[in-house]
Protein backbone atom coordinates (compact mmCIF):
# COMPACT_ATOMS: atom_id res chain seq x y z
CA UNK A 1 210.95 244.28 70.00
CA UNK A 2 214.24 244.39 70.02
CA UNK A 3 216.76 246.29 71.81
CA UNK A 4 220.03 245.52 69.70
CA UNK A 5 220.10 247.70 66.76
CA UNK A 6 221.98 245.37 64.76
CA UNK A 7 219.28 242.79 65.04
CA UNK A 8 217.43 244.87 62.45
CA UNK A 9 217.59 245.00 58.92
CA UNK A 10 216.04 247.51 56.13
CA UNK A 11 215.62 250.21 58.78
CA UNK A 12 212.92 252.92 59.12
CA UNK A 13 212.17 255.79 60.93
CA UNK A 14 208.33 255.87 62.89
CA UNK A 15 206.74 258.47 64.40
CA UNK A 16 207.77 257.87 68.13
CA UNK A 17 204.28 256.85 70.28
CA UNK A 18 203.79 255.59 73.30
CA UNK A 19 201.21 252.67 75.19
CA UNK A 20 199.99 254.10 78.16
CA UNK A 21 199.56 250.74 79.61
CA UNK A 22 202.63 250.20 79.61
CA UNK A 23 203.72 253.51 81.11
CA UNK A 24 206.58 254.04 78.49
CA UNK A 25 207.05 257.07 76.92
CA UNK A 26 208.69 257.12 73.14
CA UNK A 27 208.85 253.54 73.30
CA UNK A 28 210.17 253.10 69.63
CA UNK A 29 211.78 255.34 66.75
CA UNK A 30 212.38 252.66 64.04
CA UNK A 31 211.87 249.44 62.83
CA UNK A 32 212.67 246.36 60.95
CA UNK A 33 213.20 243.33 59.71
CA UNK A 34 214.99 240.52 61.57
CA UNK A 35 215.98 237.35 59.56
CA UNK A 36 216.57 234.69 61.95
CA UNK A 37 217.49 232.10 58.70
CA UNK A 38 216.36 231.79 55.45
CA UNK A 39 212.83 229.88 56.77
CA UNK A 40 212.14 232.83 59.60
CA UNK A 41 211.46 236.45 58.74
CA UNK A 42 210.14 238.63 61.35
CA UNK A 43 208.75 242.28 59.73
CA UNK A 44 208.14 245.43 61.93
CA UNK A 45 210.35 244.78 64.57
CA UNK A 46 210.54 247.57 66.90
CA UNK A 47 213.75 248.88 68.14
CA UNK A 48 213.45 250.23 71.61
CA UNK A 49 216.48 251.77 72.94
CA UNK A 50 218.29 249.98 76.03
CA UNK A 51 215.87 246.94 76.04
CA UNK A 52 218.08 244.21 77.45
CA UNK A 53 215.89 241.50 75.96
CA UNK A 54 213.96 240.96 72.59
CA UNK A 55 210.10 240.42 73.13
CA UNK A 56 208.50 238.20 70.16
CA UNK A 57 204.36 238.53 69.73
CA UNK A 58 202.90 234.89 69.83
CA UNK A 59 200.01 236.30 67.86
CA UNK A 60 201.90 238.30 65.45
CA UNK A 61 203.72 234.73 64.55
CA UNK A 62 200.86 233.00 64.18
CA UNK A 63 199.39 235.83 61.48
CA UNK A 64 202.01 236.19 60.06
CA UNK A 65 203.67 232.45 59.51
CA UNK A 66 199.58 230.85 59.20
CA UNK A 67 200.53 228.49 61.97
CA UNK A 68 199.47 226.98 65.38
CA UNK A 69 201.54 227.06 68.59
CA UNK A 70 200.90 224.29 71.74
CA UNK A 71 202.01 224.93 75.11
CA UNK A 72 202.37 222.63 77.00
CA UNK A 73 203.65 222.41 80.53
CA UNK A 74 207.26 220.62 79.06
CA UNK A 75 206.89 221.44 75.37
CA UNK A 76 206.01 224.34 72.72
């Protein structure tokens, strides 16, 4: 998730839902792609108006790159 619009790339619109878990209503309205470099590629990005932050899924990485992450307590 991101909440900078300009983050996003190939843009589309998406039914707006919400997670009641998270107690947000209309939580996003579009998505996209955000291309950190030519190696990194991150699809379905969710914009979500005034976010002050961007949220990256450790699980949708791992689908979606085939790789394994480590934490550590000094290292990931």
């Amino acid at each position: 998730m991101t909440g900078n619009l300009n983050n996003l790339i190939n843009l589309c619109d998406m039914e707006p839902f919400s997670w009641e878990w998270l107690m947000v209503v209309s939580l996003a309205s579009t998505h996209g792609v955000v291309k950190h470099n030519p190696k990194l590629t991150l699809c379905d990005v969710f914009y979500v108006h005034g976010l002050n932050c961007n949220l990256t899924s450790i699980a949708q990485l791992i689908n979606d790159l085939l790789c394994t992450i480590i934490f550590t307590q000094s290292f990931v």
